[in-house]
Protein backbone atom coordinates (compact mmCIF):
# COMPACT_ATOMS: atom_id res chain seq x y z
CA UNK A 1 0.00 0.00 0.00
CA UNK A 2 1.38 3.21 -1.12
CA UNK A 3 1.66 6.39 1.50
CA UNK A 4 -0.49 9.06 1.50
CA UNK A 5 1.20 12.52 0.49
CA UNK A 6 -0.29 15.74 1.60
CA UNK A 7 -2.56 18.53 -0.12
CA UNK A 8 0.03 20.82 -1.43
CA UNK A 9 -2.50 22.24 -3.93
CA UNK A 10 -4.41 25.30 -4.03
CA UNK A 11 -8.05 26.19 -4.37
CA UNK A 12 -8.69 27.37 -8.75
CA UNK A 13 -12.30 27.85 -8.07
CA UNK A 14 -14.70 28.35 -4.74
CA UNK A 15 -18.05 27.52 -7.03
CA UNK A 16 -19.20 24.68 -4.40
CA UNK A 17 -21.35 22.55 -6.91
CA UNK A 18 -23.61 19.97 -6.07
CA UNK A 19 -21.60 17.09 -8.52
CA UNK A 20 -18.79 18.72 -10.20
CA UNK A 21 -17.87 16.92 -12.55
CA UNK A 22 -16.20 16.41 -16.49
CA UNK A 23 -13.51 19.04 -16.16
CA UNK A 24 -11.48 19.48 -19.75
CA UNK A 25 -8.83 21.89 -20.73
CA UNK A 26 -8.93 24.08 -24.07
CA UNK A 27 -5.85 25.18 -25.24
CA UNK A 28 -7.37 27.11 -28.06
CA UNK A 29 -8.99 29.58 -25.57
CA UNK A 30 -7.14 28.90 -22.47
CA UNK A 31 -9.71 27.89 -20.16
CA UNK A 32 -10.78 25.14 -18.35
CA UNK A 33 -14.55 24.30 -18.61
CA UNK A 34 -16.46 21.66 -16.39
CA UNK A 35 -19.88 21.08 -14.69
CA UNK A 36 -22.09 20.88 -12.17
CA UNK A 37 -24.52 17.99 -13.41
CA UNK A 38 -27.50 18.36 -11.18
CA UNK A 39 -27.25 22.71 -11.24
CA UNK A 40 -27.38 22.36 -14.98
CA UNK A 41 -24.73 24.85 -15.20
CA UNK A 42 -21.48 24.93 -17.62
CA UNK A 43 -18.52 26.94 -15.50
CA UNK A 44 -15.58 28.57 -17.04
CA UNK A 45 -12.45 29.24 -15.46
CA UNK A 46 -9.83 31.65 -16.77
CA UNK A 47 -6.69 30.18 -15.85
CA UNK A 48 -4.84 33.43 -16.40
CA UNK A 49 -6.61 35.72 -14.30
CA UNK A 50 -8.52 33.33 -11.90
CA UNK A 51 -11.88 34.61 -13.17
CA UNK A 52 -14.59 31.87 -13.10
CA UNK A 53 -18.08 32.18 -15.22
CA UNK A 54 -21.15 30.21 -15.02
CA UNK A 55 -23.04 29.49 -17.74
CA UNK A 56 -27.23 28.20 -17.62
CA UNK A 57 -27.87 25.13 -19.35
CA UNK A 58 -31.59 24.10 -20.53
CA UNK A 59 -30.43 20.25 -20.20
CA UNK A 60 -27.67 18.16 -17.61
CA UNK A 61 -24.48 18.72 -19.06
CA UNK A 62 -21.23 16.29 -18.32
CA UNK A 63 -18.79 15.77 -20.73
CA UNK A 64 -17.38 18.79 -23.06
CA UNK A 65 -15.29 18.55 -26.01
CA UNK A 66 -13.79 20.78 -28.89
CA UNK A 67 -14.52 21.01 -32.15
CA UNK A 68 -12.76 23.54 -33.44
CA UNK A 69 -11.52 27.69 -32.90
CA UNK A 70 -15.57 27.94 -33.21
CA UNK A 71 -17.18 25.25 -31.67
CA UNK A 72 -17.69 22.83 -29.12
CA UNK A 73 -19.60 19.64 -27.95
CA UNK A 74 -21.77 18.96 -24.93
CA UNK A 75 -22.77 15.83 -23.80
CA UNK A 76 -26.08 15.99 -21.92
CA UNK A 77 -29.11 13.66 -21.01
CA UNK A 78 -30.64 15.10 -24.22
CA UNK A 79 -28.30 13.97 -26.16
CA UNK A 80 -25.08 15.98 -27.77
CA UNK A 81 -25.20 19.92 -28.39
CA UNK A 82 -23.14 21.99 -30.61
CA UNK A 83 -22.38 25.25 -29.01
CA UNK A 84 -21.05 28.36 -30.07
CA UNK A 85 -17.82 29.64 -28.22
CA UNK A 86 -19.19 33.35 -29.04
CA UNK A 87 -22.81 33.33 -28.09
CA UNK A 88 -23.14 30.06 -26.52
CA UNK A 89 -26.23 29.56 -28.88
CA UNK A 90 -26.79 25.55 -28.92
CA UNK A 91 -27.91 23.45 -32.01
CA UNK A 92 -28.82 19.54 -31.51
CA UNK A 93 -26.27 17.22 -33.35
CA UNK A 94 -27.31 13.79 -32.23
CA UNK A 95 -29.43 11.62 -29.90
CA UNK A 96 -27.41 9.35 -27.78
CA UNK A 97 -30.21 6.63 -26.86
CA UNK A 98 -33.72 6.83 -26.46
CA UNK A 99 -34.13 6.45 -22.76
CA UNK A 100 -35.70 9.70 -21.05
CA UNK A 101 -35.22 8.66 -17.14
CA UNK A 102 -31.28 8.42 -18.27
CA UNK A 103 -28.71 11.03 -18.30
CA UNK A 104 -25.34 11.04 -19.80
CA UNK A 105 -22.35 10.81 -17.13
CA UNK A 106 -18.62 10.47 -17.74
CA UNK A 107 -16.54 10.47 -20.92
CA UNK A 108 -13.83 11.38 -23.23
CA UNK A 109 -13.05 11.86 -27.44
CA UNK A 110 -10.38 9.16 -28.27
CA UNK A 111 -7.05 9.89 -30.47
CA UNK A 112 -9.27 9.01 -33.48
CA UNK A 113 -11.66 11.45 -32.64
CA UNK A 114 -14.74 9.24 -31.36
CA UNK A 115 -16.41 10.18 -28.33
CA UNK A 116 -16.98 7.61 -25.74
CA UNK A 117 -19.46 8.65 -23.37
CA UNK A 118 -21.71 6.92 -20.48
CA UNK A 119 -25.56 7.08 -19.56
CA UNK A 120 -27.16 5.79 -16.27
CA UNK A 121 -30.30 6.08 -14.40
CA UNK A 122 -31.06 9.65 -12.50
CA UNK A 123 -31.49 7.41 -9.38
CA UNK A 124 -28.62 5.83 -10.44
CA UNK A 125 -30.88 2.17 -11.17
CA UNK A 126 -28.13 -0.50 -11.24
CA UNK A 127 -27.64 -1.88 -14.58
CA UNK A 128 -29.62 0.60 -16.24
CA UNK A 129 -26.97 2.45 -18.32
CA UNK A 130 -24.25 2.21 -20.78
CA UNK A 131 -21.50 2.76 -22.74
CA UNK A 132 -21.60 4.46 -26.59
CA UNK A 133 -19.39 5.15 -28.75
CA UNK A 134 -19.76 8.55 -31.30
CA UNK A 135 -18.01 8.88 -34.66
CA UNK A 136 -19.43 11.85 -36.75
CA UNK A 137 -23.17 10.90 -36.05
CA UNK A 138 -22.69 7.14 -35.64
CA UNK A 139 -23.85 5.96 -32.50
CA UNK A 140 -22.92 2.57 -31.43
CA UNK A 141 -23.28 0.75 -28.01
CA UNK A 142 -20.30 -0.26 -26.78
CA UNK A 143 -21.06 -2.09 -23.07
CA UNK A 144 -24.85 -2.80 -21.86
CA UNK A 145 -25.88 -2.83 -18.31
CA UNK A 146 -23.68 -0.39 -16.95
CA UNK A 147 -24.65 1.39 -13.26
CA UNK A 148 -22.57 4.38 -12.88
CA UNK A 149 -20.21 4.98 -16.05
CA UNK A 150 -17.08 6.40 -15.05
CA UNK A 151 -13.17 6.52 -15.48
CA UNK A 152 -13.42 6.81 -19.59
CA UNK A 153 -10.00 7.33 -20.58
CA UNK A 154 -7.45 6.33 -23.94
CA UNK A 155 -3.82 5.11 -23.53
CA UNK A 156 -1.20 8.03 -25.43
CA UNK A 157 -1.72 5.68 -29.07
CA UNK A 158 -5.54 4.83 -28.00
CA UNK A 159 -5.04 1.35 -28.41
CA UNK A 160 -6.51 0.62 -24.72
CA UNK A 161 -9.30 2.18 -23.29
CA UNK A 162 -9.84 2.12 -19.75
CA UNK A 163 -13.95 2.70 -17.80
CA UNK A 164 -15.29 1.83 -14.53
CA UNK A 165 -18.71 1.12 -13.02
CA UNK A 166 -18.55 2.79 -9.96
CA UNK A 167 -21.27 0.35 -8.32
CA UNK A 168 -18.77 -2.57 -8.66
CA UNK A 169 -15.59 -0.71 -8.36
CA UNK A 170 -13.36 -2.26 -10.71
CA UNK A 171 -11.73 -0.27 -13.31
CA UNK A 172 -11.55 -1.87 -16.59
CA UNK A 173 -9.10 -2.21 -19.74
CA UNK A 174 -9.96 -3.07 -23.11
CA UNK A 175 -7.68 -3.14 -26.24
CA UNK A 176 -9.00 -0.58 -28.60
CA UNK A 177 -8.17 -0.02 -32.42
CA UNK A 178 -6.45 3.26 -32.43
CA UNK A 179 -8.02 4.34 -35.91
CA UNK A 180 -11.79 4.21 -34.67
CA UNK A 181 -11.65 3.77 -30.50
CA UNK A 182 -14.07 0.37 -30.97
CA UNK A 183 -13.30 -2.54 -28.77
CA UNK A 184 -10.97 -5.12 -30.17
CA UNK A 185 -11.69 -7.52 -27.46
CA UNK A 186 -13.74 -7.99 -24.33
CA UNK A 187 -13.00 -5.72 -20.94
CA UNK A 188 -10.89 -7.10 -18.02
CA UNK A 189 -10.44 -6.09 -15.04
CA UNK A 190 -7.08 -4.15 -14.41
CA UNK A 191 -8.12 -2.63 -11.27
CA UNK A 192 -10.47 -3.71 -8.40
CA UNK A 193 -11.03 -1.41 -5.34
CA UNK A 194 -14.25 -3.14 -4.04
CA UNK A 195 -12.25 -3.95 -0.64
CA UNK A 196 -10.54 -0.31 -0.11
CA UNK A 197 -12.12 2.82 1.10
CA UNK A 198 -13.49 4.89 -1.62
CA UNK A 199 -15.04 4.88 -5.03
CA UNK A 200 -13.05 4.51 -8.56
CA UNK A 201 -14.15 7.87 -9.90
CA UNK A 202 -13.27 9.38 -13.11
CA UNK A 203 -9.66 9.69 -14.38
CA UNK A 204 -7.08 10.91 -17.37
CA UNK A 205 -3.92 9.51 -18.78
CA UNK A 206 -0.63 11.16 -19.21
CA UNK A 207 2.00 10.95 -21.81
CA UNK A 208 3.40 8.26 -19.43
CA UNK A 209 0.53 6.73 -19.90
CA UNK A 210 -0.04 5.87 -16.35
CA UNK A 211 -3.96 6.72 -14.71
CA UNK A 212 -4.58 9.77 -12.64
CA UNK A 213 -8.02 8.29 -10.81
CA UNK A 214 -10.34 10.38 -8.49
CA UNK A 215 -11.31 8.16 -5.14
CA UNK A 216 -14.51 9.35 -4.26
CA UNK A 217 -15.24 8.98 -0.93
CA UNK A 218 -11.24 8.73 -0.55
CA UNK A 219 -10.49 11.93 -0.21
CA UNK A 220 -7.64 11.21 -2.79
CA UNK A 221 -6.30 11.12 -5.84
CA UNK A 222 -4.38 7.91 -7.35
CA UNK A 223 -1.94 7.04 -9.40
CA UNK A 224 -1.81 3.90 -11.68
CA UNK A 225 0.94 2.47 -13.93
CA UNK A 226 -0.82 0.62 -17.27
CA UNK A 227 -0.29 -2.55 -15.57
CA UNK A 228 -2.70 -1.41 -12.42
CA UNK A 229 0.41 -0.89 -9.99
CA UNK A 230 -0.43 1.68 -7.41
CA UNK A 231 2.05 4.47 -8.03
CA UNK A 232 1.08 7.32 -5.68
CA UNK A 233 -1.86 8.35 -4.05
CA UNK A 234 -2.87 12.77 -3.46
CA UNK A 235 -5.05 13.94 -0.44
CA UNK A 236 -7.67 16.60 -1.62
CA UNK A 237 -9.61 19.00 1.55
CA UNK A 238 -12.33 17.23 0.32
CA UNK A 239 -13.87 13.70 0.78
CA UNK A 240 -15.49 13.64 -3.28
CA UNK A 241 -13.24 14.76 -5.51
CA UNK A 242 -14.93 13.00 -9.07
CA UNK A 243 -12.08 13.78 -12.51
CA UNK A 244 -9.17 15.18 -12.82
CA UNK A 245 -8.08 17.27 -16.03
CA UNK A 246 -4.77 18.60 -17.16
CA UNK A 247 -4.31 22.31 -17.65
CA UNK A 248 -1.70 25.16 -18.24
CA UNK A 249 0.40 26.10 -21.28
CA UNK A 250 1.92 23.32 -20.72
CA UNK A 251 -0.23 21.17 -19.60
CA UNK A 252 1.40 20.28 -16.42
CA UNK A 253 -0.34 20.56 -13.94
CA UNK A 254 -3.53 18.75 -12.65
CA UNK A 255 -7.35 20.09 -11.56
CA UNK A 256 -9.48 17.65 -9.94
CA UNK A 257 -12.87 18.60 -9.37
CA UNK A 258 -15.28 17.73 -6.48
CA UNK A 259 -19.00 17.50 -5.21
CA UNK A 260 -21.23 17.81 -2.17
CA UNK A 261 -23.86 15.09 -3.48
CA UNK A 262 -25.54 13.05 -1.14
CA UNK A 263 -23.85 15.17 2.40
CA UNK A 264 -25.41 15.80 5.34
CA UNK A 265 -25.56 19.60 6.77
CA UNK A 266 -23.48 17.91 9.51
CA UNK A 267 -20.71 16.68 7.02
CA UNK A 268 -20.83 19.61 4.49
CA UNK A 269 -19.68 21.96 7.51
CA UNK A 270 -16.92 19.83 8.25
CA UNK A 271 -16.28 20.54 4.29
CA UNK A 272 -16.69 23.83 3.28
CA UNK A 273 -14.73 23.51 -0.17
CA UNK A 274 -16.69 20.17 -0.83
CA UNK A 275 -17.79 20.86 -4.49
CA UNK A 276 -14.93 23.22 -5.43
CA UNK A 277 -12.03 22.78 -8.18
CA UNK A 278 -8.70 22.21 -6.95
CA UNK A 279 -5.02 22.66 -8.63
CA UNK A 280 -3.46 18.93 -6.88
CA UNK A 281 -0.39 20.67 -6.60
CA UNK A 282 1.86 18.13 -8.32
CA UNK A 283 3.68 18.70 -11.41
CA UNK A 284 2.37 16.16 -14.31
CA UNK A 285 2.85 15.36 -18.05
CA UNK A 286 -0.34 15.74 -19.65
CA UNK A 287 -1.67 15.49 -22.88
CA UNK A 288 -4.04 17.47 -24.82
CA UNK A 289 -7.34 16.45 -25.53
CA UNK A 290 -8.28 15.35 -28.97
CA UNK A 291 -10.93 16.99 -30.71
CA UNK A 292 -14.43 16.00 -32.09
CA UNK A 293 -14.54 15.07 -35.68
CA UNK A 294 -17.85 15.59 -36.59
């Protein structure tokens, strides 16, 4: 078992959101974007000045992606949204399933430029979800009778992909074909965390290609090598963090975001920075995140 190191980190935003969540870095603009999934809000942080914006959304947001210096895409439980950097104007682009008491959760574009992204129950129904996979407009299920989709992540050359159920705990590998992101075999278990503290959240790959995974109900931060070696493990101020995301000019450095979901009173003022977005405070080689080819 690895030690524990310290919260060296700093405090990026003080939005306390109810589930933070599906924090990505644009490069193009400099900010980093994520969520709060049950406030149906979009938030914007400035990186530069430390300015953070919130923006309304009509639907629950959770995964955003660029398209290009004009565009981006939102994953939401009515399906995927164009939006307009400039006037945030959104335009439908495609249904993900046909399942109205779903919403979409966790995910991430592959190298090739696919989008892999998650549903599951509101009430979080076990079994009830899934795992699709988006190229242009082609939607394809990928992994039926899914709980909790989490941890959606690509090795550096996208030949393994690597997802969790957070219900059972285990994080899972699959070998991927780098040129479309589909499964090449069937998923195995690289990782399983059903007997330790905490929940196998969502996570991001460096150049290394070794796992940065958020341990909900940890308190922590972990790092995996590709074989599922524990490498390190980060304490956050917070018992929830939920996904990392590199950011900076050069992308070194890590923010993990965080939630308040399902606290009492009693433990949320033991927490007052539950459901803010933290810089861990560790210096990291990240990667950029590929964007969507429509």
């Amino acid at each position: 078992m690895v030690a524990t190191e310290t919260f060296k980190g700093t405090v990026l935003s003080k939005e306390c959101l109810e589930l933070g969540e599906g924090p990505s870095y644009d490069p193009i603009t400099g900010r980093l974007w994520w969520f709060d999934i049950l406030g149906s809000t979009l938030c914007e942080l400035d990186v530069e000045s430390g300015q953070t914006y919130t923006h309304a959304l009509p639907f629950k947001g959770s995964v955003i992606a660029s398209v290009d210096d004009q565009r981006q895409m939102l994953a939401s439980d009515k399906g995927l949204y164009l939006r307009d950097r400039q006037s945030g104007v959104l335009t439908p682009y495609v249904q993900i399933e046909d399942k109205p008491s779903n919403r979409s959760n966790d995910g991430r574009v592959h190298p090739s430029g696919a989008l892999w992204i998650g549903t599951m129950s509101r009430t979080a129904e076990t079994g009830a979800g899934a795992i699709f996979h988006i190229a242009g407009t082609q939607v394809t299920k990928l992994f039926e009778a899914v709980s909790i989709p989490n941890g959606i992540c690509f090795s550096p050359d996208g030949t393994i992909g690597y997802f969790n159920d957070s219900k059972v705990n285990h994080m899972m590998s699959v070998e991927l074909d780098p040129l479309t992101g589909l499964p090449r075999s069937a998923p195995k278990v690289l990782i399983d965390q059903s007997a330790r503290k905490g929940v196998i959240d969502g996570s991001v790959t460096d150049l290394e290609g070794t796992i940065w995974n958020s341990n909900w109900d940890g308190g922590a931060v972990d790092r995996y090598a590709p074989d599922g070696r524990h490498l390190s493990r980060h304490a956050v101020p917070v018992s929830r963090p939920t996904c990392p995301a590199f950011f900076g000019k050069a992308l070194d450095r890590l923010a993990v975001t965080s939630c308040w979901e399902g606290l009492t009173d009693e433990e949320r003022g033991h927490e007052p920075l539950a459901g803010a977005l933290f810089d861990l405070g560790v210096s990291v080689r990240g990667k950029p995140e590929p964007l969507f080819k429509l």
